[in-house]
C-alpha atoms as a PDB file:
ATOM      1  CA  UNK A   1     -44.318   2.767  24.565  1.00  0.00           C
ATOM      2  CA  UNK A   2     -44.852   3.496  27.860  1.00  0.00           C
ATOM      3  CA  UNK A   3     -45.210   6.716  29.790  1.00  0.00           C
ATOM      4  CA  UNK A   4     -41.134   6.276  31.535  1.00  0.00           C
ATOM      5  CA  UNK A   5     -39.480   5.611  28.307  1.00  0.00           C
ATOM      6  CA  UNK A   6     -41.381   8.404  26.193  1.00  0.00           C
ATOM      7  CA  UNK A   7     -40.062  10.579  29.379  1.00  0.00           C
ATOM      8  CA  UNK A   8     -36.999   9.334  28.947  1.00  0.00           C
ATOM      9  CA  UNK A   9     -36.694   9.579  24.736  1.00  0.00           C
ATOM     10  CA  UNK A  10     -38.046  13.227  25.383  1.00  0.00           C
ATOM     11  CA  UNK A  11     -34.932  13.855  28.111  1.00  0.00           C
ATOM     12  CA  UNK A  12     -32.517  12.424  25.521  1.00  0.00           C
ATOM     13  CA  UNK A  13     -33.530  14.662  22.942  1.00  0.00           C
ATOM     14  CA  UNK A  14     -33.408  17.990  24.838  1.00  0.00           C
ATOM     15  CA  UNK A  15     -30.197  17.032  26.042  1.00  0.00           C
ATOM     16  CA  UNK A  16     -28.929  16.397  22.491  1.00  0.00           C
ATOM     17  CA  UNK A  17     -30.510  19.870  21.391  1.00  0.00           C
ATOM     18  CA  UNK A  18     -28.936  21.501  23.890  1.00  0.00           C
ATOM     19  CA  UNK A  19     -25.289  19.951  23.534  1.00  0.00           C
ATOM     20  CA  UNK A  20     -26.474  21.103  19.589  1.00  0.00           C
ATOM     21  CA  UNK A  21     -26.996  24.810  20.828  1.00  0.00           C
ATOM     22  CA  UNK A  22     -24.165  24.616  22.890  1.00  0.00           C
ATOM     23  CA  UNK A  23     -22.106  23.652  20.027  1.00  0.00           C
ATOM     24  CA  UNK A  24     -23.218  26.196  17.628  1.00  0.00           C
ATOM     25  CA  UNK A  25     -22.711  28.668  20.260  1.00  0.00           C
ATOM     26  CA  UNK A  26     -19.064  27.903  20.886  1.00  0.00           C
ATOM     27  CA  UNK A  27     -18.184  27.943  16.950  1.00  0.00           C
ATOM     28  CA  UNK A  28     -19.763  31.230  16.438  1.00  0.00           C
ATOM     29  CA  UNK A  29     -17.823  32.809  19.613  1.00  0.00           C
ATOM     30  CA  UNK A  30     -14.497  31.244  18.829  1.00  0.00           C
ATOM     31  CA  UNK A  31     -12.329  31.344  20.041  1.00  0.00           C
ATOM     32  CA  UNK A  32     -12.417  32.266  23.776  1.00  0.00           C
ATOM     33  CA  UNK A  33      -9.467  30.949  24.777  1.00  0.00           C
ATOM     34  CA  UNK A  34      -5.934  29.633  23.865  1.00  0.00           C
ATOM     35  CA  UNK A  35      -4.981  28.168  21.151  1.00  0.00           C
ATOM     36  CA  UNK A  36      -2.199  25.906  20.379  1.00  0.00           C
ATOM     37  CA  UNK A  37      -0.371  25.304  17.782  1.00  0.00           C
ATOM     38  CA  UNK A  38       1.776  22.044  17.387  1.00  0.00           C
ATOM     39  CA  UNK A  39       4.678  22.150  14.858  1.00  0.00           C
ATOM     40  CA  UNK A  40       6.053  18.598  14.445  1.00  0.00           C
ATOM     41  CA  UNK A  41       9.381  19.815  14.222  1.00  0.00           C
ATOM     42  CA  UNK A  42      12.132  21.440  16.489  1.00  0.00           C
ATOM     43  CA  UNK A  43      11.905  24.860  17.223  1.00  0.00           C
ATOM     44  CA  UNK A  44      14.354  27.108  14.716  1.00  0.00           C
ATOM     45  CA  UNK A  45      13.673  25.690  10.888  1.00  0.00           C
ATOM     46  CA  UNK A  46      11.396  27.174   8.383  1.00  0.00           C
ATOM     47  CA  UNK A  47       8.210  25.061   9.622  1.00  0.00           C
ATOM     48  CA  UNK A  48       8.516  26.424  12.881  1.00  0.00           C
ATOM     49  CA  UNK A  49       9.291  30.557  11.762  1.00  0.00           C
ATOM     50  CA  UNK A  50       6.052  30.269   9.425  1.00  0.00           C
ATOM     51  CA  UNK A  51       3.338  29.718  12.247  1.00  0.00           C
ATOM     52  CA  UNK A  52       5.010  31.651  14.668  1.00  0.00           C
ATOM     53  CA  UNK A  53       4.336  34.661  12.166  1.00  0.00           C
ATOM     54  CA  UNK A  54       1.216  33.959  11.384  1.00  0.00           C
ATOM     55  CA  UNK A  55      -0.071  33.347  15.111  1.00  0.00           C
ATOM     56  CA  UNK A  56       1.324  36.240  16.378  1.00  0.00           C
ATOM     57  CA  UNK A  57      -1.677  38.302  13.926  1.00  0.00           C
ATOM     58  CA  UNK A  58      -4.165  35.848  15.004  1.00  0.00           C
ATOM     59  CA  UNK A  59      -3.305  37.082  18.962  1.00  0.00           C
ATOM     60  CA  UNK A  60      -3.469  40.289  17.714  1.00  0.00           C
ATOM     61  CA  UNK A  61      -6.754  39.818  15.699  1.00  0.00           C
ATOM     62  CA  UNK A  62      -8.816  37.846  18.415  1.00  0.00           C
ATOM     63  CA  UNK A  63      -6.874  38.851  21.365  1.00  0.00           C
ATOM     64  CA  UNK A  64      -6.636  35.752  22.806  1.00  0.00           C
ATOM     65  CA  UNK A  65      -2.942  33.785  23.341  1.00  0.00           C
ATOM     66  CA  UNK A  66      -1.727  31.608  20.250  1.00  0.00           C
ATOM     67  CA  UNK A  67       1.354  29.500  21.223  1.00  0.00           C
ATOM     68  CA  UNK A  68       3.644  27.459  18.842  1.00  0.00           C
ATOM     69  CA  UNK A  69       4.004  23.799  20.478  1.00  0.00           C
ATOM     70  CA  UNK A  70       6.904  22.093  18.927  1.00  0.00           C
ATOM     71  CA  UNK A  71       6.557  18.286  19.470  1.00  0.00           C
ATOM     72  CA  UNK A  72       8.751  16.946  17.552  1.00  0.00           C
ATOM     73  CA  UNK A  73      10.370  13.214  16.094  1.00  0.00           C
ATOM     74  CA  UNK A  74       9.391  10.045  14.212  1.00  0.00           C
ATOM     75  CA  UNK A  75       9.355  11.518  10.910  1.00  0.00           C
ATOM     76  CA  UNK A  76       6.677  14.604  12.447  1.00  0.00           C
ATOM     77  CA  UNK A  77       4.152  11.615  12.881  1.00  0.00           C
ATOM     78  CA  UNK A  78       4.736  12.245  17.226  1.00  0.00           C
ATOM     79  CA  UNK A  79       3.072  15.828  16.636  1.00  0.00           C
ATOM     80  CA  UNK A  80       0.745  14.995  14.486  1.00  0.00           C
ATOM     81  CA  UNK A  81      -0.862  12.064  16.504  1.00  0.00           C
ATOM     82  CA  UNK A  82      -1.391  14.927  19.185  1.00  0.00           C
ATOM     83  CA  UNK A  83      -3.004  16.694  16.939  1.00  0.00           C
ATOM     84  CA  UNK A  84      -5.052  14.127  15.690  1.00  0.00           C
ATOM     85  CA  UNK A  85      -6.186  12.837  19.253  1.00  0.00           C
ATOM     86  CA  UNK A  86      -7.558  16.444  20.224  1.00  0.00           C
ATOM     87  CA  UNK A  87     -10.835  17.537  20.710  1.00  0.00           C
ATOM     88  CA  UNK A  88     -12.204  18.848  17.774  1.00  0.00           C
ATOM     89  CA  UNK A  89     -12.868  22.370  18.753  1.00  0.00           C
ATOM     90  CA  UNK A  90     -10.034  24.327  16.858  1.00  0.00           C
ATOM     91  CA  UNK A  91      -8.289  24.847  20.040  1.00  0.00           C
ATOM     92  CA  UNK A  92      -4.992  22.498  18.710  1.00  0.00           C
ATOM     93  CA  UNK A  93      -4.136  22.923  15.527  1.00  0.00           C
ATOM     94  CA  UNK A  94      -0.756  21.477  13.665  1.00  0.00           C
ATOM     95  CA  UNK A  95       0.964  23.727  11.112  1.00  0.00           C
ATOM     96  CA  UNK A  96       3.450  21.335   9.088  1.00  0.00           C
ATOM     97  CA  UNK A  97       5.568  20.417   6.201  1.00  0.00           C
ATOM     98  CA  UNK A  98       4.270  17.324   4.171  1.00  0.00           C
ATOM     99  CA  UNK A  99       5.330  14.637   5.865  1.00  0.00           C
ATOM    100  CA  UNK A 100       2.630  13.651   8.434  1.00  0.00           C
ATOM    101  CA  UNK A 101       0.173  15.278   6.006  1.00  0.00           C
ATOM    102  CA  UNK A 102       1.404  13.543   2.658  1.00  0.00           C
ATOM    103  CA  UNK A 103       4.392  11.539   2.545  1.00  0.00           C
ATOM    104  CA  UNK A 104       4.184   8.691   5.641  1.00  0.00           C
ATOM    105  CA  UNK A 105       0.962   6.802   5.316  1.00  0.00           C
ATOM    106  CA  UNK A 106       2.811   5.550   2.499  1.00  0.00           C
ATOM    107  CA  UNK A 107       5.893   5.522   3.780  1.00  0.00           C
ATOM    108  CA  UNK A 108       5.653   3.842   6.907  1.00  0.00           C
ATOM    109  CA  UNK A 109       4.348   0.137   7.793  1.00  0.00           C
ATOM    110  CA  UNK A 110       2.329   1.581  10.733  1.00  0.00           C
ATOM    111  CA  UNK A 111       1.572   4.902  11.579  1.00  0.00           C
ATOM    112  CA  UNK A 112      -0.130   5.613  14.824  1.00  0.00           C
ATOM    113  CA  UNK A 113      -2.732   8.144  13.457  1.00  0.00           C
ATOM    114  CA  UNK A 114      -4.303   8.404   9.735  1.00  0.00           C
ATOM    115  CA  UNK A 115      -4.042  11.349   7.328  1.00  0.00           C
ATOM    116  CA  UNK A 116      -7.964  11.140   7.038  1.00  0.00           C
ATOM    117  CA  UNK A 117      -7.705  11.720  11.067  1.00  0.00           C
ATOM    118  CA  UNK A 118      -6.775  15.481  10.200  1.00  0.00           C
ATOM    119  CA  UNK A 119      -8.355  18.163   8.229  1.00  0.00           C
ATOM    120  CA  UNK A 120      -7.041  20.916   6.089  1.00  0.00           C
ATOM    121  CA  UNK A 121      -7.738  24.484   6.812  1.00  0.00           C
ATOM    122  CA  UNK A 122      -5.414  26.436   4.551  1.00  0.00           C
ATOM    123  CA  UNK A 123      -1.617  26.121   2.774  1.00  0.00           C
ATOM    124  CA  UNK A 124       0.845  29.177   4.491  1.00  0.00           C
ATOM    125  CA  UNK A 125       3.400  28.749   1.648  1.00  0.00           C
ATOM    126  CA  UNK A 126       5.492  26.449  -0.509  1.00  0.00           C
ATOM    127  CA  UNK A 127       9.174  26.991  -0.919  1.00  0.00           C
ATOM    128  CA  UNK A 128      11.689  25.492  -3.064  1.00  0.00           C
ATOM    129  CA  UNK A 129      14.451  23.178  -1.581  1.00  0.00           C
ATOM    130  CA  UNK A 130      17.996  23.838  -2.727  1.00  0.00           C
ATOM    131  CA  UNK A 131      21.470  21.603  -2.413  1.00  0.00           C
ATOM    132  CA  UNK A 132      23.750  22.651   0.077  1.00  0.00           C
ATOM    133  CA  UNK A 133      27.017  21.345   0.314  1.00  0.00           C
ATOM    134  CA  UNK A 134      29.250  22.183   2.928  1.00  0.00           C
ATOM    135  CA  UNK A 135      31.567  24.921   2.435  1.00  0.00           C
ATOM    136  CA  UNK A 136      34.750  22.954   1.706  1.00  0.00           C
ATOM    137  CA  UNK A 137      33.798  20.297   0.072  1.00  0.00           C
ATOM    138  CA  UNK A 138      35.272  19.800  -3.180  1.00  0.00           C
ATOM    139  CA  UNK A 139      32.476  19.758  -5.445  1.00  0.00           C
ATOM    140  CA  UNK A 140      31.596  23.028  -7.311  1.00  0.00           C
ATOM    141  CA  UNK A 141      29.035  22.695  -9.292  1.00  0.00           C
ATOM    142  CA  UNK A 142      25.953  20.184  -9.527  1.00  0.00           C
ATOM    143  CA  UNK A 143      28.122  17.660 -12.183  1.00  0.00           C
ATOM    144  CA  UNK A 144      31.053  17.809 -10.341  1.00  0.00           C
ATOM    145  CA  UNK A 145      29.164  16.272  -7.243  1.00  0.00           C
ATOM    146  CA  UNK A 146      27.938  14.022  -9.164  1.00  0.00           C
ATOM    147  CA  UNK A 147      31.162  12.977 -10.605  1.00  0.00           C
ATOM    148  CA  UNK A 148      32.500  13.030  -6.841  1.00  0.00           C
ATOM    149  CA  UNK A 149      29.579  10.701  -5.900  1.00  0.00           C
ATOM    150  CA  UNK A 150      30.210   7.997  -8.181  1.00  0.00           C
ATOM    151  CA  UNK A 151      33.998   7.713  -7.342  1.00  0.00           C
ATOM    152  CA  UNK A 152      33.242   7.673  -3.934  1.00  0.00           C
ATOM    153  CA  UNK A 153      29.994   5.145  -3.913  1.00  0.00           C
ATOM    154  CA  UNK A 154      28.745   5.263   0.233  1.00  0.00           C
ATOM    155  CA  UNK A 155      31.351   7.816   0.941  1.00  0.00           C
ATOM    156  CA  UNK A 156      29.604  10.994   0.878  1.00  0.00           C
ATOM    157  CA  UNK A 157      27.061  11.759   3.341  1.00  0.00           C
ATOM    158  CA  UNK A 158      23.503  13.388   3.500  1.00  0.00           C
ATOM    159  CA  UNK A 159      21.403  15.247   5.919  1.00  0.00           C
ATOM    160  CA  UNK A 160      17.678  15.256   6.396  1.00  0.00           C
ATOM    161  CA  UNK A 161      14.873  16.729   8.543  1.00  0.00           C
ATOM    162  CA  UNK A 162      14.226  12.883   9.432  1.00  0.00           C
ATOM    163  CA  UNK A 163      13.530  10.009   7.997  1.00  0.00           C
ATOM    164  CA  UNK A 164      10.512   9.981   5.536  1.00  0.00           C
ATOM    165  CA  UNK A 165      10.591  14.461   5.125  1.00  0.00           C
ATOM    166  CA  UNK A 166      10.791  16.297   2.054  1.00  0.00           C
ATOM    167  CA  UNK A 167      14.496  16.521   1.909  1.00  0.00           C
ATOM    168  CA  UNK A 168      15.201  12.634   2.635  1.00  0.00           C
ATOM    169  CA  UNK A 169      12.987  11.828  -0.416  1.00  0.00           C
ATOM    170  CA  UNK A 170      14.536  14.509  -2.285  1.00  0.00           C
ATOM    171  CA  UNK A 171      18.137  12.963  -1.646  1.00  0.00           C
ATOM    172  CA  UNK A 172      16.544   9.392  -2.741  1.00  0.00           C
ATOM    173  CA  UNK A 173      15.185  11.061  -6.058  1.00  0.00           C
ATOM    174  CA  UNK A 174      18.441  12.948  -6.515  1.00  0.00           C
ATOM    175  CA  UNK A 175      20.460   9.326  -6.041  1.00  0.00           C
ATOM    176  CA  UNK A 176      17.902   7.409  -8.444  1.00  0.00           C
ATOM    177  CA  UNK A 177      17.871  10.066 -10.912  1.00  0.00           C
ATOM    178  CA  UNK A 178      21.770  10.451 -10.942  1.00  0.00           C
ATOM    179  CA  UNK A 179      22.416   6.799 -10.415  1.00  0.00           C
ATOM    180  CA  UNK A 180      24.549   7.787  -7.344  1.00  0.00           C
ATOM    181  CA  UNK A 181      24.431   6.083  -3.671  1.00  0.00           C
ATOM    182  CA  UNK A 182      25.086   8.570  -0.252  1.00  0.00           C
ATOM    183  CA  UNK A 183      24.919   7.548   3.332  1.00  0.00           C
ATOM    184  CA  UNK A 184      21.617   8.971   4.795  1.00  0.00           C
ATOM    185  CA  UNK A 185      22.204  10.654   8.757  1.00  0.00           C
ATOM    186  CA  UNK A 186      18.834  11.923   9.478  1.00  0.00           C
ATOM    187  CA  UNK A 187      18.004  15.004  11.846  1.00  0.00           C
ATOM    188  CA  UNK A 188      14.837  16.220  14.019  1.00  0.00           C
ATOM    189  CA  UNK A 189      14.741  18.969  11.734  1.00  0.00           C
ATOM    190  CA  UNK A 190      16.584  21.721   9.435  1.00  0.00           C
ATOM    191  CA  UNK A 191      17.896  23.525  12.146  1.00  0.00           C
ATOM    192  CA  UNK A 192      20.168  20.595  13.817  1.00  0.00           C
ATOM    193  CA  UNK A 193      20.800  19.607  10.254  1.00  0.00           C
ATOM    194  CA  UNK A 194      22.318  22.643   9.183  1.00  0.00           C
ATOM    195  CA  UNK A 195      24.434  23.144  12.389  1.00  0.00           C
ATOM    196  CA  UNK A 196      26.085  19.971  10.699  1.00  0.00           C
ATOM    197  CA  UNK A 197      26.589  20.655   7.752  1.00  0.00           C
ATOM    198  CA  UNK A 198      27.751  24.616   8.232  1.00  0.00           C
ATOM    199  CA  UNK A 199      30.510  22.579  10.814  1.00  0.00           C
ATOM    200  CA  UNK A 200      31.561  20.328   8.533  1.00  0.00           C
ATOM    201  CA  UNK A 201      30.033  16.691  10.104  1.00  0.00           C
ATOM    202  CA  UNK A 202      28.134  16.125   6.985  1.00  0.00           C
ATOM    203  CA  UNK A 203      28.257  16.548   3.326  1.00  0.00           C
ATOM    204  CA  UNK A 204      25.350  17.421   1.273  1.00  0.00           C
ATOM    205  CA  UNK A 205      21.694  18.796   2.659  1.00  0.00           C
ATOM    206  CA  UNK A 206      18.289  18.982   0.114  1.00  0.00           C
ATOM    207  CA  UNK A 207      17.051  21.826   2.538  1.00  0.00           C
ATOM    208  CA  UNK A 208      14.277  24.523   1.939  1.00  0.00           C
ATOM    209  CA  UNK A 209      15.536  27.863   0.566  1.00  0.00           C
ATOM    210  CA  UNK A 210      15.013  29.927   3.817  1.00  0.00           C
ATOM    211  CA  UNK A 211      17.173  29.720   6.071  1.00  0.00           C
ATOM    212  CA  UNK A 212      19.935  27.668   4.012  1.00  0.00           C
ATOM    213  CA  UNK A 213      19.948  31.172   1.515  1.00  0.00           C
ATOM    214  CA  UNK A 214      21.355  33.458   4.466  1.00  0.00           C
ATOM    215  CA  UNK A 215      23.916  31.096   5.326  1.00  0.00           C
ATOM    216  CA  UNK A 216      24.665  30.880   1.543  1.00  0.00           C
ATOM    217  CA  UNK A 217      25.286  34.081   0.924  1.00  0.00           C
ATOM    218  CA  UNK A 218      27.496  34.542   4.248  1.00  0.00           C
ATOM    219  CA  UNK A 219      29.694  31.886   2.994  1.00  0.00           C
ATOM    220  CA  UNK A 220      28.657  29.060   5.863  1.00  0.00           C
ATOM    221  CA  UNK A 221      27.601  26.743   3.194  1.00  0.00           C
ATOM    222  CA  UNK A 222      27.343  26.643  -0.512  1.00  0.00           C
ATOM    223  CA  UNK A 223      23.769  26.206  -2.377  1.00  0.00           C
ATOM    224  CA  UNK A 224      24.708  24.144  -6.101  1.00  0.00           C
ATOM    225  CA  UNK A 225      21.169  24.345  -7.480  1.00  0.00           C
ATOM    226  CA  UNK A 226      17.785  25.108  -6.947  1.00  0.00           C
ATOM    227  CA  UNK A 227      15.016  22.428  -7.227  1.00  0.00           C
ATOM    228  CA  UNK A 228      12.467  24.169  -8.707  1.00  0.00           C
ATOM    229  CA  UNK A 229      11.410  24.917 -12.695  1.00  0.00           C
ATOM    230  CA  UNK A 230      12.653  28.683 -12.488  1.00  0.00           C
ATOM    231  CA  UNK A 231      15.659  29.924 -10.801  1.00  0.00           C
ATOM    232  CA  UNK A 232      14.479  32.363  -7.446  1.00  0.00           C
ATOM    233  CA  UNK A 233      15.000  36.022  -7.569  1.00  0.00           C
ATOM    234  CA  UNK A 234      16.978  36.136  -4.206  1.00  0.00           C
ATOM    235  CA  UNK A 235      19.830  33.681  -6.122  1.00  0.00           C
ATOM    236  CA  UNK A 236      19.897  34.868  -9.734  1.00  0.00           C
ATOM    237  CA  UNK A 237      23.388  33.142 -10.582  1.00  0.00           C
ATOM    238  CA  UNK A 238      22.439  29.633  -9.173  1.00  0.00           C
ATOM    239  CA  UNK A 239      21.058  27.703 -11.592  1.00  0.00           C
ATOM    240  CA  UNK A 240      18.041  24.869 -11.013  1.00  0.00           C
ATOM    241  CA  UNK A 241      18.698  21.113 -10.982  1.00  0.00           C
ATOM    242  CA  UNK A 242      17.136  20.740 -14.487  1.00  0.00           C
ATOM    243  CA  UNK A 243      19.683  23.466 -16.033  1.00  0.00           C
ATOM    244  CA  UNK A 244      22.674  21.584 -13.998  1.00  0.00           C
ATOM    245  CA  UNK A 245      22.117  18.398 -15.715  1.00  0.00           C
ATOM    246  CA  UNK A 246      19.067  16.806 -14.018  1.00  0.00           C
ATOM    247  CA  UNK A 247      16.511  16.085 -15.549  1.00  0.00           C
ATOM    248  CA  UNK A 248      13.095  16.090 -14.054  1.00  0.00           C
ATOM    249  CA  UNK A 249      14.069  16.837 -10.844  1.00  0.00           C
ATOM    250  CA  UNK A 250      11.949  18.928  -8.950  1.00  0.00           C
ATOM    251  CA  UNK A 251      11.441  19.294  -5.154  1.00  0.00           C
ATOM    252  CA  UNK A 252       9.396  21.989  -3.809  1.00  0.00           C
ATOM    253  CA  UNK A 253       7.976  22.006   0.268  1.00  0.00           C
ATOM    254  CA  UNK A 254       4.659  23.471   1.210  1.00  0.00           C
ATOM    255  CA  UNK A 255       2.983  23.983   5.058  1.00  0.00           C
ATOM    256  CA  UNK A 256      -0.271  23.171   5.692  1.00  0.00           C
ATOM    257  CA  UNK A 257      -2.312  23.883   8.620  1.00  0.00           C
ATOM    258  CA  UNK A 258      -4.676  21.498   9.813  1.00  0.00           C
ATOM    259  CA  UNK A 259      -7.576  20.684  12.383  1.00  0.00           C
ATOM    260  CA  UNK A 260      -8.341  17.424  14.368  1.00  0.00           C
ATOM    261  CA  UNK A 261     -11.112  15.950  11.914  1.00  0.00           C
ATOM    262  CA  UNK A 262     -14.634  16.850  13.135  1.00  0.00           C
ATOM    263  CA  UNK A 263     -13.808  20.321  14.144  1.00  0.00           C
ATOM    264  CA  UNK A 264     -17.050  21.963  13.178  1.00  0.00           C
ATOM    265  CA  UNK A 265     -16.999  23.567   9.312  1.00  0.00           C
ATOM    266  CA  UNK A 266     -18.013  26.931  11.351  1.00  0.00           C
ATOM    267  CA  UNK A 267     -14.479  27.290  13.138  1.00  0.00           C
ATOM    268  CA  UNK A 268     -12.944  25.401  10.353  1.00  0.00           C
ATOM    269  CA  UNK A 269     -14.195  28.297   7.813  1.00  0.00           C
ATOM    270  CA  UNK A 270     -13.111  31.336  10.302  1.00  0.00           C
ATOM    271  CA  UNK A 271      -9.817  30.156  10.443  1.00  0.00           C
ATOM    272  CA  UNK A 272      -9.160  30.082   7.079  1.00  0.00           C
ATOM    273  CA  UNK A 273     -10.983  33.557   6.635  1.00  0.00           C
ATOM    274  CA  UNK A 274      -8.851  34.776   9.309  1.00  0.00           C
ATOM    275  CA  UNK A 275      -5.507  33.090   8.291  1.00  0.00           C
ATOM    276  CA  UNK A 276      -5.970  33.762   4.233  1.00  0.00           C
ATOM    277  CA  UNK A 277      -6.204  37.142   4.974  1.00  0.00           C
ATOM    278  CA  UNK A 278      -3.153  37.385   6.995  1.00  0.00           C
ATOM    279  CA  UNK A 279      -0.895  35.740   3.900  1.00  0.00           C
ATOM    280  CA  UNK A 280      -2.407  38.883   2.102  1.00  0.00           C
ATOM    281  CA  UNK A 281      -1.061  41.292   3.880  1.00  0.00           C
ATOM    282  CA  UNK A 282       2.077  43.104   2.868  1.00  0.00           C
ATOM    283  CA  UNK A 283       4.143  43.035   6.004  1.00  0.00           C
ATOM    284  CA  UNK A 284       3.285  39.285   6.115  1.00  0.00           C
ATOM    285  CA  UNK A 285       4.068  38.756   2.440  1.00  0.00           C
ATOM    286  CA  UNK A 286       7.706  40.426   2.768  1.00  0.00           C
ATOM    287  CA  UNK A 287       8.342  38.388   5.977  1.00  0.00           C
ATOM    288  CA  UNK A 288       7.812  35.159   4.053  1.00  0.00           C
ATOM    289  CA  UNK A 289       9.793  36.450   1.090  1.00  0.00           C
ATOM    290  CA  UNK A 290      12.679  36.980   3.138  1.00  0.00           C
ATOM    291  CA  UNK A 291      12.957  33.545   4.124  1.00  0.00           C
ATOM    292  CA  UNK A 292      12.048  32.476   0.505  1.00  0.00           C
ATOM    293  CA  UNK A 293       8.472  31.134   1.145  1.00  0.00           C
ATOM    294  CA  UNK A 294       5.823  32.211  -1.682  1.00  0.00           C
ATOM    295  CA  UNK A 295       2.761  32.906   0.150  1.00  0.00           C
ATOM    296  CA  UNK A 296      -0.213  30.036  -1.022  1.00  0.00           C
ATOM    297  CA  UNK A 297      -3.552  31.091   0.878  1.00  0.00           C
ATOM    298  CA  UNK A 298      -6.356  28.622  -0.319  1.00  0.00           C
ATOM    299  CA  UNK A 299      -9.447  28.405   0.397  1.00  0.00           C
ATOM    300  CA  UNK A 300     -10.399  24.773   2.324  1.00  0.00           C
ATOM    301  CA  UNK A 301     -11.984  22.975  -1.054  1.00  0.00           C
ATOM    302  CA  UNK A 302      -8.778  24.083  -2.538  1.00  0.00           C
ATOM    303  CA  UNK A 303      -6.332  23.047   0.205  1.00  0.00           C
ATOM    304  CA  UNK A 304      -7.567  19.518  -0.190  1.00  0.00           C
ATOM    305  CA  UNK A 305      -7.679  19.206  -3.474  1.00  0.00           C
ATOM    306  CA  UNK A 306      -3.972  20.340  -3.234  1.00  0.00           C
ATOM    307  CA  UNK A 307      -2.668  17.907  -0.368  1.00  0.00           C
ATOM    308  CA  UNK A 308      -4.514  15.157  -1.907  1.00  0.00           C
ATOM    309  CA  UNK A 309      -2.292  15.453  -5.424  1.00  0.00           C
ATOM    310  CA  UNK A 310       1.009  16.056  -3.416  1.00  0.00           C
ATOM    311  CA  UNK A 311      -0.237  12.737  -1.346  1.00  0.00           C
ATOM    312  CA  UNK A 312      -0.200  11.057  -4.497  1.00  0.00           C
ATOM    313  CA  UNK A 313       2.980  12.965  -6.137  1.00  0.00           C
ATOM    314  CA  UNK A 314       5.185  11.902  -2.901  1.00  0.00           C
ATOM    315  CA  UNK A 315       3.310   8.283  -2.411  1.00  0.00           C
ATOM    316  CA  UNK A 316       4.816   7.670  -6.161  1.00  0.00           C
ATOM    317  CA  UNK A 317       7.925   8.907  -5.129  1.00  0.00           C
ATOM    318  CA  UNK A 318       8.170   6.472  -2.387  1.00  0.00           C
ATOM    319  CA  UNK A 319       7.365   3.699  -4.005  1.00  0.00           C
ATOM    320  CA  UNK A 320       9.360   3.947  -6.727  1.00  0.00           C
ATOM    321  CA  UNK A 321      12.436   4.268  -4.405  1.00  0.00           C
ATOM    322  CA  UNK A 322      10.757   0.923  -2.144  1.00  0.00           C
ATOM    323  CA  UNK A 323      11.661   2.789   0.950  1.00  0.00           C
ATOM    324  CA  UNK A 324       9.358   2.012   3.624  1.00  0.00           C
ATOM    325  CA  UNK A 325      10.043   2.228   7.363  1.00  0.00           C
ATOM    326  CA  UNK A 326       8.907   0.553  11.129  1.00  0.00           C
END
């Protein structure tokens, strides 16, 4: 080897320790500047509340700006290829339900980002989803809906969050466990969604027990059951799915927050510090309870041992049901 190339082997290798330091550096100040986080959902639903609470303690623990991104459509999988296409410096983040994060690798024929692409940091909260019906319609009770379904086979309509979400699956599990058949009209989210369904346009909603409880109880729309094992506190007289007559039906959404993969185990590991600690404290924990979330702080071994059996639970789901979309 000659004296230019071992000059230039030495150059290489101070100018890979150096990007090193310069690394290491950067993790162990973060952050220093703003972050972003992308919700793949519109602005106003449960998915979107839960960060905004959370990042407003973050600005207030690291006094730097946190902002809520909501990029929204194609199932969450448009915000989540952001994400996943971001430098890896925990300066965009995506907080989310499970679609892009569980449900549509398996669900879609091509996707244009991988679950593997993003990592987990921590799980804000699962909540269980509940069946609305609009106010008027003539069903009462979980069997009586059911009854109603059959008589009127691709009659009565469903909402969703968007094709491939929690409550779109939920509706296809409710329809194979029942034996029933609805016309799906999907949404960009709970919030349109419920606008619909609260003015009459659809029938029937599998929505998370937030924001669909207040408009319960102030007569907008009517929640039949609750898809969980246990009824919730906040609606003692409404029973669960199981107790209405159906069987081993249980639907329960979670939010995750996640990190373009490769974001250095450093920032990935003071986020979680920082973001597990917030869930524990007791102004957060009533917040969340009023919009019937259940606080789930994890720590990161645990948050992907979690999304990886939910990946599986909903993957199982949606193949038995053979729904796949473009």
């Amino acid at each position: 080897m000659n004296a230019r190339t071992l000059a230039l082997s030495a150059i290489a290798l101070l100018a890979a320790l150096s990007a090193a330091d310069c690394r290491a550096e950067d993790a162990a100040n973060y952050p220093t500047q703003n972050i972003r986080i992308i919700v793949p959902y519109p602005a106003g639903g449960t998915a979107d509340t839960l960060p905004r609470i959370v990042a407003e303690k973050l600005r207030q623990k690291w006094n730097q700006p946190v902002i809520i991104e909501n990029r929204s459509g194609a199932g969450g999988n448009i915000g989540a290829e952001v994400v996943a296409n971001s430098p890896p410096d925990g300066y965009t983040l995506m907080s989310s339900p499970p679609g892009p994060i569980a449900i549509n690798e398996t669900l879609y024929k091509k996707l244009p980002f991988r679950p593997a692409d993003l990592m987990p940091i921590t799980v804000l909260g699962t909540v269980p989803n509940v069946l609305d019906v609009r106010s008027d319609f003539p069903a009462k009770s979980v069997k009586e809906l059911i009854d109603y379904v059959k008589a009127n086979p691709d009659k009565v309509s469903f909402a969703s969050q968007g094709n491939g979400t929690t409550s779109h699956l939920t509706a296809i599990l409710f329809e194979k466990l029942t034996g029933t058949r609805m016309v799906h009209v999907p949404y960009r989210g709970s919030a349109p969604a419920l606008q619909d369904i609260v003015g009459g346009t659809v029938d029937v909603f599998f929505d998370n027990l937030g924001f669909s409880m207040n408009l319960h109880l102030g007569g907008k729309l009517r929640i039949l059951a609750v898809c969980d094992t246990e009824r919730v506190p906040s609606l003692p007289d409404v029973p669960t799915a199981r107790e209405a007559g159906v069987p081993d039906f249980t639907s329960v959404t979670w939010f995750a927050l996640m990190a373009p993969h490769g974001t250095p185990d450093t920032i990935v590991a003071k986020l979680n510090a920082a973001v597990t600690a917030i869930l524990g404290e007791p102004d957060i924990q009533a917040q969340f309870v009023k919009l019937g979330v259940r606080p789930a702080p994890m720590d990161i071994a645990a948050t992907a041992r979690f999304i990886g059996e939910e990946r599986a639970r909903w993957g199982g789901i949606v193949r038995s049901a053979d729904v796949t979309l473009e």
